[in-house]
PDB file of N, CA and C in Angstrom:
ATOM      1  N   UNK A   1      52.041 252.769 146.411  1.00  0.00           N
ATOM      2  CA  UNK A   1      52.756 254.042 146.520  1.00  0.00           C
ATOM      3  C   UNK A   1      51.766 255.195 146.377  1.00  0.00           C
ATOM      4  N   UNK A   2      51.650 255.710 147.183  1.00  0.00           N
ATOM      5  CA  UNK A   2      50.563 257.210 146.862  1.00  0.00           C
ATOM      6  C   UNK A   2      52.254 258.756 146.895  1.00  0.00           C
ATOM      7  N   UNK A   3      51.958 258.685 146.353  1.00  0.00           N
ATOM      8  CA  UNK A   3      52.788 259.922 145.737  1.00  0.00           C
ATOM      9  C   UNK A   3      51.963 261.227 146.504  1.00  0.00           C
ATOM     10  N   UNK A   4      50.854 261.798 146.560  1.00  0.00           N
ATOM     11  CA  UNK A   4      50.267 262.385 147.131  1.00  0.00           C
ATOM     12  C   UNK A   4      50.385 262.887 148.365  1.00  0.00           C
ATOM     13  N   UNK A   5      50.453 261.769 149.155  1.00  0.00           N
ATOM     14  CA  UNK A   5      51.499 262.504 150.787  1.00  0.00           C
ATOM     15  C   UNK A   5      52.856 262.596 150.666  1.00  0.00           C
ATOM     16  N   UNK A   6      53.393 261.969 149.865  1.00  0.00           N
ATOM     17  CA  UNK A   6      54.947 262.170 150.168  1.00  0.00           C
ATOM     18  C   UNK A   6      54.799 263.910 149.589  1.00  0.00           C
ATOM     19  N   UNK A   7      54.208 263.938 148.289  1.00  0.00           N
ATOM     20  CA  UNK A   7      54.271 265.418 147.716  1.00  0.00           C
ATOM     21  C   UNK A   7      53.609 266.521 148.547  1.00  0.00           C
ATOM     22  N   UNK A   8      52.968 266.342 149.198  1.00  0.00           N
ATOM     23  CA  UNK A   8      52.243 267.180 150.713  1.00  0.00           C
ATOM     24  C   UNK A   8      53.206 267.350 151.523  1.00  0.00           C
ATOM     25  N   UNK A   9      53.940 266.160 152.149  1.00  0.00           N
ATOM     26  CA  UNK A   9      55.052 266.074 153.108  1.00  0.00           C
ATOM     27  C   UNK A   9      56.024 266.834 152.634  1.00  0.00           C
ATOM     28  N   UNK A  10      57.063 266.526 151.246  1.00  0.00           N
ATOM     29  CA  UNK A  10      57.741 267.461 150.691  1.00  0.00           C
ATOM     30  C   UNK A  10      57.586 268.975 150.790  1.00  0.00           C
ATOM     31  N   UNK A  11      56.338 269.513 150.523  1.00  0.00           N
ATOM     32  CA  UNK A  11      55.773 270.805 150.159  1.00  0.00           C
ATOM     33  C   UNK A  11      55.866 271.530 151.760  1.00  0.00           C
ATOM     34  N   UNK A  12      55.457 270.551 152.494  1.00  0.00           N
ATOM     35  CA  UNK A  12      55.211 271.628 154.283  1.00  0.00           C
ATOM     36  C   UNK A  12      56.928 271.696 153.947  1.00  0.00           C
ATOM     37  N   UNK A  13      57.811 270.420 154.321  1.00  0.00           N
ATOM     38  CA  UNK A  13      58.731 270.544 154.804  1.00  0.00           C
ATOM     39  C   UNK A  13      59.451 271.614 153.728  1.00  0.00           C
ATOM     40  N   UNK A  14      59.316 272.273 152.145  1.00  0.00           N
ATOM     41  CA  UNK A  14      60.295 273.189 151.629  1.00  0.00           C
ATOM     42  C   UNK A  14      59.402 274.566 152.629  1.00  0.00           C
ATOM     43  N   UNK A  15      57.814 274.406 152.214  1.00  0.00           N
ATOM     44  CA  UNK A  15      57.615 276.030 152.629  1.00  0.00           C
ATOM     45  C   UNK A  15      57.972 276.105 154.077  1.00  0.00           C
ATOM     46  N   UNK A  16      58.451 275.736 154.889  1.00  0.00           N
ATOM     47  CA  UNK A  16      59.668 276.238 156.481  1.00  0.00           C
ATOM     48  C   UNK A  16      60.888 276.530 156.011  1.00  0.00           C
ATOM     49  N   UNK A  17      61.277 276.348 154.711  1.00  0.00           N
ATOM     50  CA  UNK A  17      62.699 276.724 154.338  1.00  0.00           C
ATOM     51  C   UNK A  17      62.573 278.165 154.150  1.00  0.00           C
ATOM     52  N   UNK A  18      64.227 278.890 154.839  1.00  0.00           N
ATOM     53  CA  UNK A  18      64.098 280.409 153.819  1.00  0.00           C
ATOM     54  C   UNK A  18      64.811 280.229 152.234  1.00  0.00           C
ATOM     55  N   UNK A  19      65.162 281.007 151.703  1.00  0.00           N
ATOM     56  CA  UNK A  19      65.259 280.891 150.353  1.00  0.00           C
ATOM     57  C   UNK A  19      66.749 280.268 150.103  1.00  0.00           C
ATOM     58  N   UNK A  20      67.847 280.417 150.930  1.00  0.00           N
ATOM     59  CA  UNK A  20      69.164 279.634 150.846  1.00  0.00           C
ATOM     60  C   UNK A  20      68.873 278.341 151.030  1.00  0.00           C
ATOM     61  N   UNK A  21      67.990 277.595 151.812  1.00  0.00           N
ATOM     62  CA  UNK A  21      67.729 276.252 152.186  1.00  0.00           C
ATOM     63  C   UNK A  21      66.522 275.805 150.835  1.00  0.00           C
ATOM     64  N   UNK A  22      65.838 276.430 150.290  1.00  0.00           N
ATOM     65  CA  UNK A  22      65.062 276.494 149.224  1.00  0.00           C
ATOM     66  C   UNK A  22      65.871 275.621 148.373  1.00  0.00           C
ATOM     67  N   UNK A  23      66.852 276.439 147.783  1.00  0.00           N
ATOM     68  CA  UNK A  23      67.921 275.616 146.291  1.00  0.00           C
ATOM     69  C   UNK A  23      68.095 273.879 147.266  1.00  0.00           C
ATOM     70  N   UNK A  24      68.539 274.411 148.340  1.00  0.00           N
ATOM     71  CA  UNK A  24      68.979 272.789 148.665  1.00  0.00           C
ATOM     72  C   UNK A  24      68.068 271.681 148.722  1.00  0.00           C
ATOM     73  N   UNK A  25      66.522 272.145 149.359  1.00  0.00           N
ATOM     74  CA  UNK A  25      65.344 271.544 148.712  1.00  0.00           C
ATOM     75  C   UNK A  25      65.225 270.772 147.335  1.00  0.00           C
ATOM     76  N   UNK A  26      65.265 271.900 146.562  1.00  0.00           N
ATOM     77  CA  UNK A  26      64.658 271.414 145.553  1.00  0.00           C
ATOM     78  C   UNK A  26      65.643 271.007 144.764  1.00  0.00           C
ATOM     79  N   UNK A  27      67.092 270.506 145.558  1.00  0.00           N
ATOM     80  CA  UNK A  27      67.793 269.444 145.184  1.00  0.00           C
ATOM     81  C   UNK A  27      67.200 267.991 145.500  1.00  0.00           C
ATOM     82  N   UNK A  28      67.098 267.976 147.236  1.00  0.00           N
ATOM     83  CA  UNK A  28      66.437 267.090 147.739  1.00  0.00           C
ATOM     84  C   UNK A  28      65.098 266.493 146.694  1.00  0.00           C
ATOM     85  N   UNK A  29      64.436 267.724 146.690  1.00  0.00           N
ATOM     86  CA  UNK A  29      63.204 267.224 145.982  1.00  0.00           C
ATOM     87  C   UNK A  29      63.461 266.208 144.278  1.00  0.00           C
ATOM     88  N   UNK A  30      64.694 266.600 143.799  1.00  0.00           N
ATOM     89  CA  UNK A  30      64.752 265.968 142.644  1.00  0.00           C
ATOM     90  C   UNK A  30      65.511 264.455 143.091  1.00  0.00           C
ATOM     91  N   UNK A  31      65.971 263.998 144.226  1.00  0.00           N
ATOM     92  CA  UNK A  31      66.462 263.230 144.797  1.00  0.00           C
ATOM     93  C   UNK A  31      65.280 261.934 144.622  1.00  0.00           C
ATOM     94  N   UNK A  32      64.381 262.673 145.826  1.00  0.00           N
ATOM     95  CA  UNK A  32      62.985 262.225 146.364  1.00  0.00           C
ATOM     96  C   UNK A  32      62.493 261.755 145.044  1.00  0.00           C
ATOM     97  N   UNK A  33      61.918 262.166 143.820  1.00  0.00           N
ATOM     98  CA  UNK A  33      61.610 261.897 142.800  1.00  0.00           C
ATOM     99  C   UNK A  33      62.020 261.066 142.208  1.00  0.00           C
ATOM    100  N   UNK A  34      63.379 260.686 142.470  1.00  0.00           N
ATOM    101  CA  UNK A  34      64.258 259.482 141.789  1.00  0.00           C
ATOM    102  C   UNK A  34      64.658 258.576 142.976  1.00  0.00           C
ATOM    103  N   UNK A  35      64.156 258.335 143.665  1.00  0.00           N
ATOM    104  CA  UNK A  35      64.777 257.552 145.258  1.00  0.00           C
ATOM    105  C   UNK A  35      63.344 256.450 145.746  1.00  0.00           C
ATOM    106  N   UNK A  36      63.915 255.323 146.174  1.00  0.00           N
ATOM    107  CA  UNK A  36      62.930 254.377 146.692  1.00  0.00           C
ATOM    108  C   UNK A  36      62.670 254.690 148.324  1.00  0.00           C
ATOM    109  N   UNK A  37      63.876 255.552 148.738  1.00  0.00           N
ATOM    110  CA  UNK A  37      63.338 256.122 150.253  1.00  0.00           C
ATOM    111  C   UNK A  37      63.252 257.740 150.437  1.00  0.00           C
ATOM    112  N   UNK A  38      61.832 257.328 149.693  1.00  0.00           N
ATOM    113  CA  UNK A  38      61.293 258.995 150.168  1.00  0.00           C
ATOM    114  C   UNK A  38      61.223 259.415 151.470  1.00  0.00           C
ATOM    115  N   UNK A  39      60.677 258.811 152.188  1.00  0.00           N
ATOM    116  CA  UNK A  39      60.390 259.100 153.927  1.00  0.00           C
ATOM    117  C   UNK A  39      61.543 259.185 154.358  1.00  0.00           C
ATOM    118  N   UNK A  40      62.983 258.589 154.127  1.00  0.00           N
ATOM    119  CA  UNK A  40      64.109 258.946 154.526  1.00  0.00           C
ATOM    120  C   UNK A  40      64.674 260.574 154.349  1.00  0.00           C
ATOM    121  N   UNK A  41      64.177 260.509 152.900  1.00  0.00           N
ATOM    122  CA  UNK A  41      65.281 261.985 152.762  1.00  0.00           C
ATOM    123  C   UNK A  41      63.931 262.842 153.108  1.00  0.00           C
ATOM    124  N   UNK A  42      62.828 263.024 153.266  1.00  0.00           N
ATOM    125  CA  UNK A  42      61.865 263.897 153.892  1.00  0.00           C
ATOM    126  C   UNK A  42      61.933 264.051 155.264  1.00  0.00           C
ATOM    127  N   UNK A  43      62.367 263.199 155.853  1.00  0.00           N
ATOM    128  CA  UNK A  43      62.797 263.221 157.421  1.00  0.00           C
ATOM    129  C   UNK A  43      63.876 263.692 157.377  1.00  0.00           C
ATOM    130  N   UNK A  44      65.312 263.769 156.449  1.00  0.00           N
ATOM    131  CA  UNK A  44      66.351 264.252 157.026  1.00  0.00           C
ATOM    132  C   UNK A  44      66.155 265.584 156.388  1.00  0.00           C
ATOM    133  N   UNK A  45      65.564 266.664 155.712  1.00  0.00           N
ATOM    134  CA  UNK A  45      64.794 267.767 155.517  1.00  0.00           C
ATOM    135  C   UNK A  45      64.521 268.426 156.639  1.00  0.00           C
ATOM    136  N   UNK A  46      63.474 267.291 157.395  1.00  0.00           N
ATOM    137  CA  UNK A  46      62.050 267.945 158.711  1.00  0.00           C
ATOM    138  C   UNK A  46      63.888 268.331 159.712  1.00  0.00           C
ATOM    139  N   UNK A  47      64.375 267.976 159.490  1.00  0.00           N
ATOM    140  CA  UNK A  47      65.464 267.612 160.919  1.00  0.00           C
ATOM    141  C   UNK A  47      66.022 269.005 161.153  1.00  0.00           C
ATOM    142  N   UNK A  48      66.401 269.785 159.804  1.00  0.00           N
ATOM    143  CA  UNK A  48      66.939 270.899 159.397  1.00  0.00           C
ATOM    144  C   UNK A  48      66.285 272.349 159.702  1.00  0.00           C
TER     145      UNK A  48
END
């Protein structure tokens, strides 16, 4: 597990958010942190 790109990947995909999609992020992001499919919910993020 490298934590390192997923946390890179996370980071591009919040800074394209504006600040209403922000909170919902860094729901996601506490998701991602507790979830065995990171690349899932980082892709359904990029989609948005």
């Amino acid at each position: 597990m490298n934590n390192n790109i997923d946390m890179s990947k996370l980071l591009e995909a919040l800074s394209k958010m504006d600040k209403h999609e922000l909170e919902a992020g860094i729901a996601k992001a506490n998701q991602i942190l507790k979830s065995k499919n990171k690349n899932d919910i980082i892709n359904e993020i990029k989609k948005k």
